[in-house]
Protein backbone atom coordinates (compact mmCIF):
# COMPACT_ATOMS: atom_id res chain seq x y z
CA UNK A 1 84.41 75.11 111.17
CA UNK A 2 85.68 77.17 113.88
CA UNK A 3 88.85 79.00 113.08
CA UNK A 4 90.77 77.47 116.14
CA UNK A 5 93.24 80.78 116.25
CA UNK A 6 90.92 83.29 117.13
CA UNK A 7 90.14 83.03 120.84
CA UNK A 8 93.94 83.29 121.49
CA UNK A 9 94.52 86.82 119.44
CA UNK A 10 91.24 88.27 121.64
CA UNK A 11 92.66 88.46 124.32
CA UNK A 12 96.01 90.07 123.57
CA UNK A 13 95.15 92.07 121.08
CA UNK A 14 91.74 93.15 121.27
CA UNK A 15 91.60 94.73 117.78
CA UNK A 16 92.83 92.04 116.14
CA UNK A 17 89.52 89.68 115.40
CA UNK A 18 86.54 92.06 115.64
CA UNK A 19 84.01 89.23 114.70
CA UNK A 20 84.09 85.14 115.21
CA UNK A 21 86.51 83.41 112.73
CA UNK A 22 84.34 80.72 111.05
CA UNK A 23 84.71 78.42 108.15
CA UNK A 24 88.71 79.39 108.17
CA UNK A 25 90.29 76.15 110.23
CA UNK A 26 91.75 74.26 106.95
CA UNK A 27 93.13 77.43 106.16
CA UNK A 28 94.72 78.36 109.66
CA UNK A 29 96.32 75.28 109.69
CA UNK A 30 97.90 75.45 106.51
CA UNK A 31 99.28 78.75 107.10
CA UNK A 32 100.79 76.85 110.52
CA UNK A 33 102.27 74.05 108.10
CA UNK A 34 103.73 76.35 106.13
CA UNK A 35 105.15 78.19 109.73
CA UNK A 36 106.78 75.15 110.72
CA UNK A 37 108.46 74.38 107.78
CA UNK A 38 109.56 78.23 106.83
CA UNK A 39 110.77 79.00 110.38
CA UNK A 40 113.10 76.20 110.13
CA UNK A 41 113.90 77.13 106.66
CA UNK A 42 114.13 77.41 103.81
CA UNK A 43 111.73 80.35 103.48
CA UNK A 44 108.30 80.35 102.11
CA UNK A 45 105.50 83.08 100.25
CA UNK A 46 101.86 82.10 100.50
CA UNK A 47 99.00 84.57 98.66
CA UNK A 48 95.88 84.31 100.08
CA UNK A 49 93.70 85.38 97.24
CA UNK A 50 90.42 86.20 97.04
CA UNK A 51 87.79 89.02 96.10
CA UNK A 52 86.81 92.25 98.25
CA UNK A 53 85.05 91.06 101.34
CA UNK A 54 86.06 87.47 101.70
CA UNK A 55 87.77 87.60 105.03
CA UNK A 56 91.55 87.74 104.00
CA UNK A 57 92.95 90.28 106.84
CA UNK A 58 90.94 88.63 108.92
CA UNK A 59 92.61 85.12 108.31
CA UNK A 60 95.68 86.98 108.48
CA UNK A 61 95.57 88.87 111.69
CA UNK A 62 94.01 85.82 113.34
CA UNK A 63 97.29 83.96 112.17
CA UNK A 64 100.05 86.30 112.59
CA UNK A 65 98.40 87.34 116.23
CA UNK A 66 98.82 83.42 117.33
CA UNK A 67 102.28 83.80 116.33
CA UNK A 68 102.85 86.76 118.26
CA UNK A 69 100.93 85.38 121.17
CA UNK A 70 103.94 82.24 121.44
CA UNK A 71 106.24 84.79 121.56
CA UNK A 72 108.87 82.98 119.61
CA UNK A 73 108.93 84.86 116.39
CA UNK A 74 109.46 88.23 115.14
CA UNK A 75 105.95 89.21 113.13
CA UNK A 76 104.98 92.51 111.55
CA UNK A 77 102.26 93.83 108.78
CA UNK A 78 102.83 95.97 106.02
CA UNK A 79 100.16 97.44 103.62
CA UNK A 80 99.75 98.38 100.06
CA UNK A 81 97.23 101.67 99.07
CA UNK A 82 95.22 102.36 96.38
CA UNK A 83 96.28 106.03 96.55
CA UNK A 84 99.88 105.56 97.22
CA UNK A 85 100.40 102.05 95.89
CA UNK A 86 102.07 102.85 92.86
CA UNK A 87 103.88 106.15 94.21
CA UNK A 88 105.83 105.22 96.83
CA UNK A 89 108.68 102.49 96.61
CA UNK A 90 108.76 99.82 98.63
CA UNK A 91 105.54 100.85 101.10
CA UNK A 92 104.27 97.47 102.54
CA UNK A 93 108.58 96.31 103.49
CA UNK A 94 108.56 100.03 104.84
CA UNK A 95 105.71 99.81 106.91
CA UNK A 96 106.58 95.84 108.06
CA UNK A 97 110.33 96.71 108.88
CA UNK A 98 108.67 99.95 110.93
CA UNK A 99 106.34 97.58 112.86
CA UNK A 100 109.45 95.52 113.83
CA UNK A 101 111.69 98.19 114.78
CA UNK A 102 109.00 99.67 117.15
CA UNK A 103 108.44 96.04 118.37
CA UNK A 104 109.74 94.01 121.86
CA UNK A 105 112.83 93.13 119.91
CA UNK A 106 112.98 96.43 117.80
CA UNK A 107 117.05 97.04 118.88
CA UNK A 108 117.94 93.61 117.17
CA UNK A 109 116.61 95.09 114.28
CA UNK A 110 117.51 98.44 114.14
CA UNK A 111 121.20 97.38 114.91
CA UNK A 112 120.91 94.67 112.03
CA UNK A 113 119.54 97.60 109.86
CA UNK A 114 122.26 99.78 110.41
CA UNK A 115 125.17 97.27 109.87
CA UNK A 116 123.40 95.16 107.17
CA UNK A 117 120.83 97.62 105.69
CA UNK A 118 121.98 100.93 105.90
CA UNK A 119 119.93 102.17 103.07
CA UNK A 120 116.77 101.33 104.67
CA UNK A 121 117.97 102.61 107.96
CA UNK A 122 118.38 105.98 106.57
CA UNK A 123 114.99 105.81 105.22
CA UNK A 124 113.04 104.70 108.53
CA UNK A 125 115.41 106.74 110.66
CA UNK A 126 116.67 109.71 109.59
CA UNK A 127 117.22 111.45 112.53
CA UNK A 128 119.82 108.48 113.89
CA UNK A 129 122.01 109.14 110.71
CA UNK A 130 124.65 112.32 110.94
CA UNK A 131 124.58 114.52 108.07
CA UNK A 132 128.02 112.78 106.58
CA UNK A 133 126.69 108.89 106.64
CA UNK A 134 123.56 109.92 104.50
CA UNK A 135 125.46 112.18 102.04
CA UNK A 136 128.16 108.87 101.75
CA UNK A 137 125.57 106.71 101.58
CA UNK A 138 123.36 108.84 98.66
CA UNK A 139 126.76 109.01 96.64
CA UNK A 140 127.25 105.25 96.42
CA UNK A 141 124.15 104.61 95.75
CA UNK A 142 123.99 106.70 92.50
CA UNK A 143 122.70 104.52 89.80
CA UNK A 144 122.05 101.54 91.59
CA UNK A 145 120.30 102.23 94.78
CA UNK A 146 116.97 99.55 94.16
CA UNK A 147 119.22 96.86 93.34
CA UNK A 148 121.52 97.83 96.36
CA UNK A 149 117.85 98.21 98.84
CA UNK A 150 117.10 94.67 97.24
CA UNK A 151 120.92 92.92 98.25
CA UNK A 152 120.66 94.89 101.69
CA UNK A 153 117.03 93.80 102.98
CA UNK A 154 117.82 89.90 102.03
CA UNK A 155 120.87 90.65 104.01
CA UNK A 156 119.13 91.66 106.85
CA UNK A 157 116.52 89.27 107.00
CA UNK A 158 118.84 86.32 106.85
CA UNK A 159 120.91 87.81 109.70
CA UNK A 160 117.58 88.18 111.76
CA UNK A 161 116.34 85.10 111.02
CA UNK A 162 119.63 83.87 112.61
CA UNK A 163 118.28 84.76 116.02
CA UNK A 164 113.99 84.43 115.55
CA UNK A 165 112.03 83.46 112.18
CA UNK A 166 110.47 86.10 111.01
CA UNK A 167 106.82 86.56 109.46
CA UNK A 168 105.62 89.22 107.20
CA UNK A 169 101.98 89.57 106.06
CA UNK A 170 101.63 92.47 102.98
CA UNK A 171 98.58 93.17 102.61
CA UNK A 172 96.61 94.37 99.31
CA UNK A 173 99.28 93.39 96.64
CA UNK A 174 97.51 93.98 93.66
CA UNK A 175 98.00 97.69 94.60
CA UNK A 176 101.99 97.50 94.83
CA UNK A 177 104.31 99.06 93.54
CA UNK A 178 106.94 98.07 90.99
CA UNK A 179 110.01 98.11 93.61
CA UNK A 180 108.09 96.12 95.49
CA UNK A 181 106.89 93.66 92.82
CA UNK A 182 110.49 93.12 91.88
CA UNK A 183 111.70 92.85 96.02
CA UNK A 184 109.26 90.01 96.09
CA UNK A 185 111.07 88.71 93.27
CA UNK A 186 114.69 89.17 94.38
CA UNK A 187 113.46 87.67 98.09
CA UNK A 188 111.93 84.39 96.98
CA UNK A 189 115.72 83.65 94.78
CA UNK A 190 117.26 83.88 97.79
CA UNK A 191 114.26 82.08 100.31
CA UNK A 192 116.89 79.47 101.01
CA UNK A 193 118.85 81.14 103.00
CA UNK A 194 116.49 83.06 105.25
CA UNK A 195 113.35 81.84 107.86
CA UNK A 196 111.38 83.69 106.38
CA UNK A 197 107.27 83.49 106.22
CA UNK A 198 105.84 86.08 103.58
CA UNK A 199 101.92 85.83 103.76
CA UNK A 200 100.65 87.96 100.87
CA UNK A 201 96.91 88.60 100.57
CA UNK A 202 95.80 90.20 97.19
CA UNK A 203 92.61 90.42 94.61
CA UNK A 204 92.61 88.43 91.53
CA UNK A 205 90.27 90.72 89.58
CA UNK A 206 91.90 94.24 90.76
CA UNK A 207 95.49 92.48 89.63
CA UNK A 208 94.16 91.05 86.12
CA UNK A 209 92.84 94.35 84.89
CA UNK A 210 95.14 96.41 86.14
CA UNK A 211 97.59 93.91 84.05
CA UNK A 212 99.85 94.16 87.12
CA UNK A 213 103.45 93.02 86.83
CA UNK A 214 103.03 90.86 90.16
CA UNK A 215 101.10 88.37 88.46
CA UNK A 216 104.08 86.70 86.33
CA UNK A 217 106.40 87.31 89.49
CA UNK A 218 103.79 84.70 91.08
CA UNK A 219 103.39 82.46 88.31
CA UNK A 220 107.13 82.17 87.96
CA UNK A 221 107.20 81.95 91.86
CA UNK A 222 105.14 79.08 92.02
CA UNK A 223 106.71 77.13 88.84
CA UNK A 224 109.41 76.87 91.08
CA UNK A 225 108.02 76.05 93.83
CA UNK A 226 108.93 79.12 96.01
CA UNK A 227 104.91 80.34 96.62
CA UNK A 228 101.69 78.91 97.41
CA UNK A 229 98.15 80.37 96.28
CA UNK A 230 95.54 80.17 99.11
CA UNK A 231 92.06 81.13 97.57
CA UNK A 232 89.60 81.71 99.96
CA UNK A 233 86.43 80.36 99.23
CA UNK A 234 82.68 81.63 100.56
CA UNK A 235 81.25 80.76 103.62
CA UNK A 236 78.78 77.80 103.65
CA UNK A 237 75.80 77.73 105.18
CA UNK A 238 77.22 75.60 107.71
CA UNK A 239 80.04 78.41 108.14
CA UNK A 240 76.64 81.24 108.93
CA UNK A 241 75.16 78.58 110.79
CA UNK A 242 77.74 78.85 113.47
CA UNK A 243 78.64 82.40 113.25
CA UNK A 244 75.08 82.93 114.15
CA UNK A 245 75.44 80.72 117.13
CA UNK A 246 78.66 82.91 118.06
CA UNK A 247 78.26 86.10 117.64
CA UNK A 248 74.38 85.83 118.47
CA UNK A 249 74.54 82.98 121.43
CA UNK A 250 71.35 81.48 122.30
CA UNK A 251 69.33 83.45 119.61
CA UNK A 252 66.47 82.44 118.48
CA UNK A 253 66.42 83.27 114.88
CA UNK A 254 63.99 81.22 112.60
CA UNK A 255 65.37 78.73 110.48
CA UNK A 256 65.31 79.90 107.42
CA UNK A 257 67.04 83.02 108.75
CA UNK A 258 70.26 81.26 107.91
CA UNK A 259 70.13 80.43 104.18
CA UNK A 260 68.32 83.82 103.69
CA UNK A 261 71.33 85.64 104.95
CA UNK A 262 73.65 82.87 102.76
CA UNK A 263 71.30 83.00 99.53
CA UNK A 264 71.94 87.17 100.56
CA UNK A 265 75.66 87.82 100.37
CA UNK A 266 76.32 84.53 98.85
CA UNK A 267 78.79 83.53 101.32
CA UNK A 268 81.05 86.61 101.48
CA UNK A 269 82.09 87.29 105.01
CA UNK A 270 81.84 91.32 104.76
CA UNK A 271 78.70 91.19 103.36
CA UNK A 272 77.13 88.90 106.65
CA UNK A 273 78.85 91.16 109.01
CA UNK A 274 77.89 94.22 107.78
CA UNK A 275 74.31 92.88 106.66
CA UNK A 276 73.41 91.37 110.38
CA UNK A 277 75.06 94.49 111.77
CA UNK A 278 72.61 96.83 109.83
CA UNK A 279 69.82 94.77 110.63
CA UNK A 280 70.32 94.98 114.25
CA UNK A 281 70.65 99.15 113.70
CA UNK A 282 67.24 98.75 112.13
CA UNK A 283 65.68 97.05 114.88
CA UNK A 284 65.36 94.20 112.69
CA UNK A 285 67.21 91.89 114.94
CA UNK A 286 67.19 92.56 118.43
CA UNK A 287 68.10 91.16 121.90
CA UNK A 288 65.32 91.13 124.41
CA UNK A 289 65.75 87.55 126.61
CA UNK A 290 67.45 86.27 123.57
CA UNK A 291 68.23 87.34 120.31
CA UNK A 292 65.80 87.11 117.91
CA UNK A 293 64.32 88.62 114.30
CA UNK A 294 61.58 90.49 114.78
CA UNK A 295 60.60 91.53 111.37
CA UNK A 296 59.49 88.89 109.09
CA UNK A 297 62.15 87.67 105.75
CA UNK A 298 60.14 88.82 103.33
CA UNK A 299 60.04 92.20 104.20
CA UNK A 300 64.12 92.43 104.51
CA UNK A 301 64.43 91.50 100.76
CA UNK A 302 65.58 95.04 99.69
CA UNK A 303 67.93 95.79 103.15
CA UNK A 304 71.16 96.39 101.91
CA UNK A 305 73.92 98.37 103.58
CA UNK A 306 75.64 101.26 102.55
CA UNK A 307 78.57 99.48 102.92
CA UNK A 308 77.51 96.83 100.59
CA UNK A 309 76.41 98.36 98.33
CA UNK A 310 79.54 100.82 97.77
CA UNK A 311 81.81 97.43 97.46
CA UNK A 312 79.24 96.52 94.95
CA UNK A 313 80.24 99.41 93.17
CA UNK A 314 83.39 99.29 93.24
CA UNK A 315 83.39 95.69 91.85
CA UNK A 316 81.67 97.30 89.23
CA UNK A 317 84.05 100.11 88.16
CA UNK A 318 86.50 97.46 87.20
CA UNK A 319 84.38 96.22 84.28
CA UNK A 320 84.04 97.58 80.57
CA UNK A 321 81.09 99.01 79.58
CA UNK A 322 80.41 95.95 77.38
CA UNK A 323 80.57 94.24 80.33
CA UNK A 324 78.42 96.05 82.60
CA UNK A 325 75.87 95.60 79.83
CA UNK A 326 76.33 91.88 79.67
CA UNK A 327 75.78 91.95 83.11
CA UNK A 328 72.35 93.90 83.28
CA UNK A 329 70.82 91.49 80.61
CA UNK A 330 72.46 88.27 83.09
CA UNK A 331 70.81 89.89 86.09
CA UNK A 332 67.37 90.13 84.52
CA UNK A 333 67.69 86.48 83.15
CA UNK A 334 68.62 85.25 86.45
CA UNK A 335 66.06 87.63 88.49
CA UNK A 336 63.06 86.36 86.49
CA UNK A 337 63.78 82.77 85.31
CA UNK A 338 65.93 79.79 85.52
CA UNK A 339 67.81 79.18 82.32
CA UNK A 340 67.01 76.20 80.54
CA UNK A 341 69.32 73.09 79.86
CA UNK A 342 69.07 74.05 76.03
CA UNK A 343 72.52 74.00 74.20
CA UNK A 344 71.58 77.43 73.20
CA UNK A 345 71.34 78.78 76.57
CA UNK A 346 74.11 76.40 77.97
CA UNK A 347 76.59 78.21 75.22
CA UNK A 348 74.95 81.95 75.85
CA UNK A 349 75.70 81.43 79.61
CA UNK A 350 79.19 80.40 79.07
CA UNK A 351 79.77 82.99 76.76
CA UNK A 352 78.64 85.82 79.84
CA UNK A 353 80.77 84.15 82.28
CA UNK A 354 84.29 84.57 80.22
CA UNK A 355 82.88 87.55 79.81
CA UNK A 356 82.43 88.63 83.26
CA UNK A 357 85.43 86.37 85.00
CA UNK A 358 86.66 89.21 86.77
CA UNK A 359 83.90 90.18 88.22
CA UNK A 360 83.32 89.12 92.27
CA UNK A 361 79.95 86.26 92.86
CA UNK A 362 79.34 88.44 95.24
CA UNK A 363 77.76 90.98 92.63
CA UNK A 364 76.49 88.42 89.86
CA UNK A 365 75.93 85.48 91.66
CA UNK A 366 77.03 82.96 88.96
CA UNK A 367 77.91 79.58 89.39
CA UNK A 368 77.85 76.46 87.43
CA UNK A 369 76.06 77.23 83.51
CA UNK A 370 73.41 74.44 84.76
CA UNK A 371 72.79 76.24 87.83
CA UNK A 372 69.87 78.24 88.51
CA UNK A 373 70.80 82.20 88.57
CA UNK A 374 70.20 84.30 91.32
CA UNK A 375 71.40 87.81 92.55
CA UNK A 376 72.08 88.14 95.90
CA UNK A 377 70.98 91.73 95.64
CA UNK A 378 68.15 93.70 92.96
CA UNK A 379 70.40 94.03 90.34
CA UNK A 380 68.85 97.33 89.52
CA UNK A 381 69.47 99.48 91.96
CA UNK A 382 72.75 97.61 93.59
CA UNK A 383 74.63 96.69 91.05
CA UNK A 384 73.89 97.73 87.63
CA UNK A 385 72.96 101.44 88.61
CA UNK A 386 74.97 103.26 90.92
CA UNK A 387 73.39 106.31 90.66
CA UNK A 388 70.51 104.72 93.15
CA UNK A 389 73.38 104.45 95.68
CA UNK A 390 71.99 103.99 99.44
CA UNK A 391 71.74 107.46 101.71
CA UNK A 392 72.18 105.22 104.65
CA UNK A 393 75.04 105.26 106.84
CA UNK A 394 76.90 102.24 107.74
CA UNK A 395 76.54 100.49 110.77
CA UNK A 396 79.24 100.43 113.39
CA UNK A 397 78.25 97.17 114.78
CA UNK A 398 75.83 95.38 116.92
């Protein structure tokens, strides 16, 4: 299915959907449902979560752009870092309350800062403060200044809201830090009195092993009833199917081009992009009257990107080394047989895949214990050995 969102975005924000939106309309119109009900309050937090890859800033820009398109709301993006994640307080609220200061309605907000959040005014402006406001402010808030931030951003949303409902999308929140872990918190006790969208997109694997705090925020979120979980799931071969016919229009690509790519990247959205854009670097696929492959399937069995193969890796890295053993002896199983329906093997293969839960599909390729295994790379030199990594360079598109 079509994501129906994406044509709009294209054309006022260019940068916004690089590639077709496919197999993400359910989805889109959730996140609308959940729109309509938060801008007219009370408030609402949805997680989209899902592993490296699976389209979840794309879903998100496609959604937040169509709100920005109407015009009616006030919508801004903050982000989370690996490298800065768990250094710097409060970096995604930071960088979303910096988006919407700069934005069409940015003196609304930076007057509501000032009079309602003075704290966090100080922080994103501190050349608009005189030297005797900061000092005043840094003295009160000795020994209570995160609790203060906390009381003081609710306090500004809800007087925003007032005038526009407001959307935030934090991105990558199994990298946050603990301020922000406990914002989230404080801001979903007090959803009731804001219109307020939160649209948080995080990985379930990254925030299990790092044993992140946010993860019993959510639960306790969701007990009472103040967050939604949005897994994305892989594309279908249905979903590659029509990207093919979009991004590729009036190719003529063989038929069993399509499940090869699926049975390939097993349905995870990076993996297509980056995989057809390589191909087309290599010549593989090119566009003469129409687009077509020009090399035959069997001999693209061992094309994998750079790109690929790095997010392979770092799937990888968050595994034990009992695990990455486990997962060597799976991929050999899976690459040379098909396990049989034996209790034995039916109890061996659930045993491997508690063992490797956290690990993305897109590396191991498991599915149901009756299913037959497949990788949808050699699990040799992809996955289970990343000392072979790739000397190619990534492609930059087609």
């Amino acid at each position: 299915m079509l994501g129906g969102a994406s044509a709009e975005p294209v054309k006022t924000k260019p940068r916004v959907v690089a590639t077709p939106l496919v197999g993400r309309g359910k989805e889109l119109e959730d996140l609308e449902r959940r729109w309509q009900s938060a801008s007219s309050g009370p408030g609402s937090f949805v997680v989209i979560s899902a592993e490296p890859g699976a389209g979840k800033t794309t879903l998100v820009k496609s959604f937040t752009s169509s709100l920005t398109a109407a015009g009616s709301a006030l919508v801004a993006t903050g982000r989370c870092t690996e490298r800065l994640g768990s250094g710097e307080a409060y970096l995604p609220f930071l960088g979303a309350l910096t988006e919407l200061a700069n934005s069409a309605r940015g003196a609304l907000v930076r007057t509501v800062l000032r009079n309602k959040a003075p704290t966090w005014f100080v922080q994103l402006f501190p050349a608009s403060s005189s030297d005797a406001s900061y000092e005043q402010i840094r003295r009160e808030l000795t020994g209570g200044s995160q609790e203060r931030m906390k009381r003081e951003l609710a306090d500004a949303l809800a007087e925003i809201s007032r005038s526009y409902a407001v959307c935030l999308a934090l991105e990558d929140l199994h990298w946050s830090d603990l301020a922000t872990t406990e914002l989230v918190a404080y801001l979903s006790r007090r959803l009731h009195e804001l219109r307020l969208l939160v649209v948080g997109t995080l990985r379930p694997a990254e925030l299990a092993s790092a044993n992140h705090p946010l993860r019993s925020i959510l639960l306790d979120m969701q007990a009472h009833g103040a967050a939604f979980e949005m897994p994305l799931a892989l594309l279908t071969k249905r979903d590659i199917s029509d990207y093919l016919d979009l991004e590729f229009a009036g190719h003529r690509f063989p038929k069993e081009f399509g499940p090869w790519l699926s049975a390939k990247t097993e349905g995870n959205a990076l993996f297509l992009v980056d995989l057809l854009r390589y191909l087309v670097e290599r010549g593989a696929v090119v566009k003469a009257a129409r687009w077509e492959l020009v090399r035959p399937i069997e001999e693209l069995s061992g094309e994998i990107p750079a790109s690929v193969r790095a997010l392979i890796e770092r799937i990888l890295g968050l595994l034990s080394e009992d695990e990455r053993r486990w997962l060597t002896v799976a991929a050999v199983q899976g690459r040379r047989s098909t396990l049989s329906r034996s209790r034995r093997s039916r109890k061996w293969t659930s045993s491997v895949s508690r063992r490797l839960s956290k690990t993305s599909t897109v590396c191991i390729g498991w599915s149901r214990p009756e299913a037959k295994r497949s990788f949808p790379t050699d699990p040799s030199p992809s996955c289970t050995n990343s000392s072979t990594s790739s000397t190619r360079k990534p492609s930059t598109g087609p």
